[in-house]
N, C-alpha and C. Protein backbone atom coordinates (compact mmCIF):
# COMPACT_ATOMS: atom_id res chain seq x y z
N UNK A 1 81.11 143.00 62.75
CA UNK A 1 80.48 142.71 64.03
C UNK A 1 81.09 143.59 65.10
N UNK A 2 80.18 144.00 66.08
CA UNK A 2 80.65 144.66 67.17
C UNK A 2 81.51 143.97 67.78
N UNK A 3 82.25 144.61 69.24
CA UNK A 3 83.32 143.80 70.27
C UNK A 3 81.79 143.26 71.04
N UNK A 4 81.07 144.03 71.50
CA UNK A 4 80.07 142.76 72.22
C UNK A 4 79.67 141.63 72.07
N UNK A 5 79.29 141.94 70.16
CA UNK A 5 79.16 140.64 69.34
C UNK A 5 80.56 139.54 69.64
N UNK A 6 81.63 139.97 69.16
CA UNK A 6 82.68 139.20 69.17
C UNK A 6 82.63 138.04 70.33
N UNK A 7 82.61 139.37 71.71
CA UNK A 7 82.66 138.37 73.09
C UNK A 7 81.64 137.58 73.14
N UNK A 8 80.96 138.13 72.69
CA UNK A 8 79.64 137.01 72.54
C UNK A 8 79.46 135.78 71.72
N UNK A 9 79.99 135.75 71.03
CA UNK A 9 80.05 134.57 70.02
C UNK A 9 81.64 133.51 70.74
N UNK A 10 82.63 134.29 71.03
CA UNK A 10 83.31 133.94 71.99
C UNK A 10 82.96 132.83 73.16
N UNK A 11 81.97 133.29 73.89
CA UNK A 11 81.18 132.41 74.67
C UNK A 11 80.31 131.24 74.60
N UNK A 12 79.62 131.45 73.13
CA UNK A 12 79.07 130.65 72.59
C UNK A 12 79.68 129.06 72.25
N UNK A 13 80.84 129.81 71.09
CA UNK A 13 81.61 128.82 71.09
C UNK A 13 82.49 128.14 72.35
N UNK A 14 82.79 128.62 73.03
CA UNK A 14 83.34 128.19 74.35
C UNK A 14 82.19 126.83 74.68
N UNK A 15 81.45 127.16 74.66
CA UNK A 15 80.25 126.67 75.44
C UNK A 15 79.59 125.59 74.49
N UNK A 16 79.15 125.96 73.43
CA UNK A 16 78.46 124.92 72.08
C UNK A 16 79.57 124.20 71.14
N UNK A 17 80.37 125.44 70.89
CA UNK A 17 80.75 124.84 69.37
C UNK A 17 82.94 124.35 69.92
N UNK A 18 83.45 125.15 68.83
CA UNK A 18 84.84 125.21 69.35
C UNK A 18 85.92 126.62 69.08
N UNK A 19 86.49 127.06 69.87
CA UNK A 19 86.99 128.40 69.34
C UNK A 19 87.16 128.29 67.79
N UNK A 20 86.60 129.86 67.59
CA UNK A 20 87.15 129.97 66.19
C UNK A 20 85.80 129.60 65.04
N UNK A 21 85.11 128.70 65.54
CA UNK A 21 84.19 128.46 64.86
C UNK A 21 83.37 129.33 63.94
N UNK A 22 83.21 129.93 64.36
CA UNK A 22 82.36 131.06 64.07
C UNK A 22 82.50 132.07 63.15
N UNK A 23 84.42 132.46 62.97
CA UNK A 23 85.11 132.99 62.01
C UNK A 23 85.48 131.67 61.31
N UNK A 24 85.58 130.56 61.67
CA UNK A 24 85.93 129.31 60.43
C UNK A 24 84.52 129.67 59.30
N UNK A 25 83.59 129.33 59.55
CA UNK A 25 82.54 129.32 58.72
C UNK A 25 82.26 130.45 58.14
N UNK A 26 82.59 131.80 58.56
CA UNK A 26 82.46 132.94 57.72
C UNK A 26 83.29 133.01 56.67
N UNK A 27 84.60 132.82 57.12
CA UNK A 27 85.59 132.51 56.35
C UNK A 27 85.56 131.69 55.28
N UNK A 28 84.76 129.89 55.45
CA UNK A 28 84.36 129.38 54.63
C UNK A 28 83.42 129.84 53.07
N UNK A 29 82.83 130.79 54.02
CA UNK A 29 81.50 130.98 52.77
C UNK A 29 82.69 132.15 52.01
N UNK A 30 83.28 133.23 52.49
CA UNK A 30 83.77 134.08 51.54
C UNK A 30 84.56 133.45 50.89
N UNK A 31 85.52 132.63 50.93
CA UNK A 31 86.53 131.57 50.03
C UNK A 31 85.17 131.13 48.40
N UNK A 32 84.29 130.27 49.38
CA UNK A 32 83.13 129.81 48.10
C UNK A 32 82.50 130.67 47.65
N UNK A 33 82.34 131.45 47.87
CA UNK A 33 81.91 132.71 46.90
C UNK A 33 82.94 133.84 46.23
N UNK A 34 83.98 133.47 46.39
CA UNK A 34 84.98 133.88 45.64
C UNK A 34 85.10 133.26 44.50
N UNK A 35 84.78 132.59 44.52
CA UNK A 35 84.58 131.15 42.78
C UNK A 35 84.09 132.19 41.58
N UNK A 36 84.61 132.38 40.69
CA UNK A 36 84.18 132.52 39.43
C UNK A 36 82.92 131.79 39.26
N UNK A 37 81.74 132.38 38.28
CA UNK A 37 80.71 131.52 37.82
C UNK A 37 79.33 131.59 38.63
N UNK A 38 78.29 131.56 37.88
CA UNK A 38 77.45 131.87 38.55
C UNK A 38 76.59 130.44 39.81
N UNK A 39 77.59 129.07 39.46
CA UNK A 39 76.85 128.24 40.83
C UNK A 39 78.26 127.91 41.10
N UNK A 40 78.17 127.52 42.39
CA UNK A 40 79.27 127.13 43.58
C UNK A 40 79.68 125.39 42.71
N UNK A 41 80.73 125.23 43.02
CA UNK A 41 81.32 123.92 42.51
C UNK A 41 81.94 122.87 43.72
N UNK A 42 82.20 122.02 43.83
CA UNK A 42 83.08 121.20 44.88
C UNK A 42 83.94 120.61 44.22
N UNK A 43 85.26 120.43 44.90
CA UNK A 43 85.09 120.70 46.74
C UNK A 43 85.67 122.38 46.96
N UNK A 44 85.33 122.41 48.29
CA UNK A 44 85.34 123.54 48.47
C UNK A 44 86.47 123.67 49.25
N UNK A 45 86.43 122.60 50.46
CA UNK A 45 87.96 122.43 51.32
C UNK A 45 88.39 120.98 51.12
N UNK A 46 88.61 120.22 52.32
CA UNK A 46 89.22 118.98 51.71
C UNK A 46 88.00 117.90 52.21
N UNK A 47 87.91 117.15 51.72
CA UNK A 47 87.12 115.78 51.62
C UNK A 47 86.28 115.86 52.65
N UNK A 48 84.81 115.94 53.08
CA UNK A 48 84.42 115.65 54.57
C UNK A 48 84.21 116.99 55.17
N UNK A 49 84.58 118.20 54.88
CA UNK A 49 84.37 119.42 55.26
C UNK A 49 83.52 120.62 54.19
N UNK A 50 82.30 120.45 54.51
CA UNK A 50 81.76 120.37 53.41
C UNK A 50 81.14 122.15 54.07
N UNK A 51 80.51 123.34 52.97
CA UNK A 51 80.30 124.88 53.61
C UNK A 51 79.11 124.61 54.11
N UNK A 52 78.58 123.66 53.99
CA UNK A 52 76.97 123.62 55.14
C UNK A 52 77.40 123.27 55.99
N UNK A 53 78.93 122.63 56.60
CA UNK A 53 78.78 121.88 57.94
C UNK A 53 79.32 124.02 58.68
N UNK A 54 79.86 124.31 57.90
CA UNK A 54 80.08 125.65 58.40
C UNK A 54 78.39 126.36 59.00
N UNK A 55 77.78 126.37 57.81
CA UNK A 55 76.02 127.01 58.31
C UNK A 55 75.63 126.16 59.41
N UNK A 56 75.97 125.07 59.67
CA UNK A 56 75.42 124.07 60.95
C UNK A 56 75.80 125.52 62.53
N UNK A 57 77.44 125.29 62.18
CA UNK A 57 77.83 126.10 62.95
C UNK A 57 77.23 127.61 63.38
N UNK A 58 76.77 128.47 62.15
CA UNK A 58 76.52 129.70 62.33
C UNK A 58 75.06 129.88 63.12
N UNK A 59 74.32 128.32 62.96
CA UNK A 59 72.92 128.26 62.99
C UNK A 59 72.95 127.78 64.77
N UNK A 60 74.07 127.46 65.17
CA UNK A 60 74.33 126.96 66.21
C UNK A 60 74.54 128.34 67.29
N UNK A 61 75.25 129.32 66.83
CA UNK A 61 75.62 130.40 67.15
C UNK A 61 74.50 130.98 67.37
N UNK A 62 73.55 131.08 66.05
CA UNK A 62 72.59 132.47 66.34
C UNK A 62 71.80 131.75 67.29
N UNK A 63 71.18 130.55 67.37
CA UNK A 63 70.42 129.60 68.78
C UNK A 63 70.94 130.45 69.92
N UNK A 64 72.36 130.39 70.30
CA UNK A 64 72.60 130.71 71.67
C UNK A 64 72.76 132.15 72.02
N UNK A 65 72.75 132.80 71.33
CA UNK A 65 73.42 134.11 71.38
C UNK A 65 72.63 134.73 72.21
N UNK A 66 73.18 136.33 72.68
CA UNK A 66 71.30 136.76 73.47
C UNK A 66 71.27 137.72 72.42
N UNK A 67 70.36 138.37 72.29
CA UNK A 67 69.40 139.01 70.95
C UNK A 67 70.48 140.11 70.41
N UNK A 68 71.01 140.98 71.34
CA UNK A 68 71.27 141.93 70.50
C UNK A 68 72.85 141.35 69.68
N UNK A 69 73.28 140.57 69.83
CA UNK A 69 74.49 139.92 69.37
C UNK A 69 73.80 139.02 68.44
N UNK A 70 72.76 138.41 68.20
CA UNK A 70 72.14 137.23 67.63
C UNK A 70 71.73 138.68 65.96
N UNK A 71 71.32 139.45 66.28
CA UNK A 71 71.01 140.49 65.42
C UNK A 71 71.95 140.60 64.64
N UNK A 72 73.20 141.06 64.98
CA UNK A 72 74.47 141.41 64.53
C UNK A 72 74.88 140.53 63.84
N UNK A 73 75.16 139.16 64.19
CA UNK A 73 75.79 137.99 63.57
C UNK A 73 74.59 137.68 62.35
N UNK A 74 73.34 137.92 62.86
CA UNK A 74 72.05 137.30 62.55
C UNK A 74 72.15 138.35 60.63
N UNK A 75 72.29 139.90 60.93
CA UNK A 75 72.78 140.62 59.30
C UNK A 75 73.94 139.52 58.90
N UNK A 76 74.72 139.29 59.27
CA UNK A 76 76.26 138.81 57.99
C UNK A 76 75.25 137.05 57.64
N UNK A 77 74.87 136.81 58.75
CA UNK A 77 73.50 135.21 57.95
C UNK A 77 73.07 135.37 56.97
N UNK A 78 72.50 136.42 56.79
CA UNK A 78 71.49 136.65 56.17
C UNK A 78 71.45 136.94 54.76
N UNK A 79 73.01 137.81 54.62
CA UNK A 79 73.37 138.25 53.57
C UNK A 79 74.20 136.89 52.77
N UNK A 80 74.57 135.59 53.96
CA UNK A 80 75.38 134.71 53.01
C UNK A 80 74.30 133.72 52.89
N UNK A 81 73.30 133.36 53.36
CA UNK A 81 72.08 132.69 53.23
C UNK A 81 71.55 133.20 51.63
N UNK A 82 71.58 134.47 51.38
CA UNK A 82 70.63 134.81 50.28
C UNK A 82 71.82 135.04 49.13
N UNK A 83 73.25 134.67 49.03
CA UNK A 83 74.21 134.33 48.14
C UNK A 83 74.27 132.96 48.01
N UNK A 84 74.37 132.08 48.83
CA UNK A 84 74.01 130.78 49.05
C UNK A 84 73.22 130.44 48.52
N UNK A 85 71.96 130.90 48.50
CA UNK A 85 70.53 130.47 47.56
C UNK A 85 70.95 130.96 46.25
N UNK A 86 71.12 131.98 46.27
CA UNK A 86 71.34 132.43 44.59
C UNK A 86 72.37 131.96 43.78
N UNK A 87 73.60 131.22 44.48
CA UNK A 87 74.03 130.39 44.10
C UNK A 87 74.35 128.87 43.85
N UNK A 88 73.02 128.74 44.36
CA UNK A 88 72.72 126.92 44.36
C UNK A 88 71.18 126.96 43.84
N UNK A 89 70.86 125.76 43.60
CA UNK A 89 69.56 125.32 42.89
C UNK A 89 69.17 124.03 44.33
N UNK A 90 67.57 124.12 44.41
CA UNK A 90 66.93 123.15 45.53
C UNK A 90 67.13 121.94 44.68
N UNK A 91 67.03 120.96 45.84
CA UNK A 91 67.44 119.50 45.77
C UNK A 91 66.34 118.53 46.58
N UNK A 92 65.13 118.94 46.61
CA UNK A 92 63.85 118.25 47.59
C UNK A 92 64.06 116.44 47.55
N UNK A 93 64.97 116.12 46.52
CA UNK A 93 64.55 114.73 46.70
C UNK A 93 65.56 114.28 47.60
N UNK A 94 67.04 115.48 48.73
CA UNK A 94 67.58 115.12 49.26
C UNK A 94 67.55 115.25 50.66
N UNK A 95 66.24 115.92 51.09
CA UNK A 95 66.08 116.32 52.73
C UNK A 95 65.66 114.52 53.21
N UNK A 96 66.40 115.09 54.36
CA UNK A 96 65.87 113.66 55.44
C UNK A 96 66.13 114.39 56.48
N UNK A 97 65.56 113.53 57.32
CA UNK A 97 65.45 113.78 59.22
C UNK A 97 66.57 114.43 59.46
N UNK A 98 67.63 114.04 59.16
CA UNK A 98 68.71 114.64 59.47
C UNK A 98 69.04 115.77 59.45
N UNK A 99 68.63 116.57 58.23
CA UNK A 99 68.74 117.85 57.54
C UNK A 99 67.27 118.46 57.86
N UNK A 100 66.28 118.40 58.76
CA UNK A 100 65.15 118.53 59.16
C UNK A 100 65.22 120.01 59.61
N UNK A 101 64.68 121.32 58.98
CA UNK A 101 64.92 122.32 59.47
C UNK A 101 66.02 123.37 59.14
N UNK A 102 67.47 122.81 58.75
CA UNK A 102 68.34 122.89 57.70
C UNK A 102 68.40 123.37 56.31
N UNK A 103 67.58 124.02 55.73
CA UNK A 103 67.16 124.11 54.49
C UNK A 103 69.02 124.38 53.55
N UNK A 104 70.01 124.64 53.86
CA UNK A 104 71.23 124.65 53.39
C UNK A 104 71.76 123.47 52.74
N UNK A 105 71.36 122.75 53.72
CA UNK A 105 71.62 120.70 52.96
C UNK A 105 70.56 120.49 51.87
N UNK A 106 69.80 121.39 51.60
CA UNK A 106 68.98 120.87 50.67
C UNK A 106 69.17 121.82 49.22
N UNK A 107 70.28 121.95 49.00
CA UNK A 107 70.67 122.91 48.06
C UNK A 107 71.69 121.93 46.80
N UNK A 108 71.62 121.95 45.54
CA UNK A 108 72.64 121.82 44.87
C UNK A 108 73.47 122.66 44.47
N UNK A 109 74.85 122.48 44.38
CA UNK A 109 75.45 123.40 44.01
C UNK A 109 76.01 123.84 42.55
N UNK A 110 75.93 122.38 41.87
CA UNK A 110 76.60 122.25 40.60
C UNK A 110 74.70 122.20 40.01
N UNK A 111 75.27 122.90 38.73
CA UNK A 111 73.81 122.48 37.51
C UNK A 111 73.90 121.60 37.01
């Protein structure tokens, strides 16, 4: 990511989320995709911290960002969105309101 990006996501979190956020969840996904094997397993961190509450975050980020920083952050999404899928199998009988829009919560990870 660029330094504009940086400050920019900087602000974001200032503002939406909580410092750091933003590299927590990137950080998250490269740890889980460091796993041996071709699907993701749990747990991933400790009890309650689960790598979608990380995508909550990133999805929170690209919302606020202004475009040309939303772009930037919006490539490294994109590329862990489509490792994410390829390493999980859909789960339709688990969406609810909650997860409305979310398509990450609706993923299994184990076969």
């Amino acid at each position: 990511m660029s330094a504009r990006t940086r400050a920019a996501v900087r602000r974001v979190e200032a503002r939406f989320l909580r410092p750091d956020a933003v590299a927590d969840a990137l950080s998250r996904f490269e740890r889980a995709f460091q796993q041996p094997g071709r699907y993701l397993t749990d747990p991933y961190e400790s009890p309650g911290i689960e790598i979608e509450d990380g995508r909550d975050d990133l999805d929170v980020a690209l919302r606020h960002l202004p475009r040309g920083a939303r772009a930037d952050l919006g490539r490294l999404v994109e590329r862990i969105d489509e490792e994410f899928e390829r390493r999980t199998l859909p789960d339709p009988g688990w969406a609810s309101e909650w997860t409305a829009g979310r398509w990450w919560w609706w993923r299994l990870r184990e076969r």
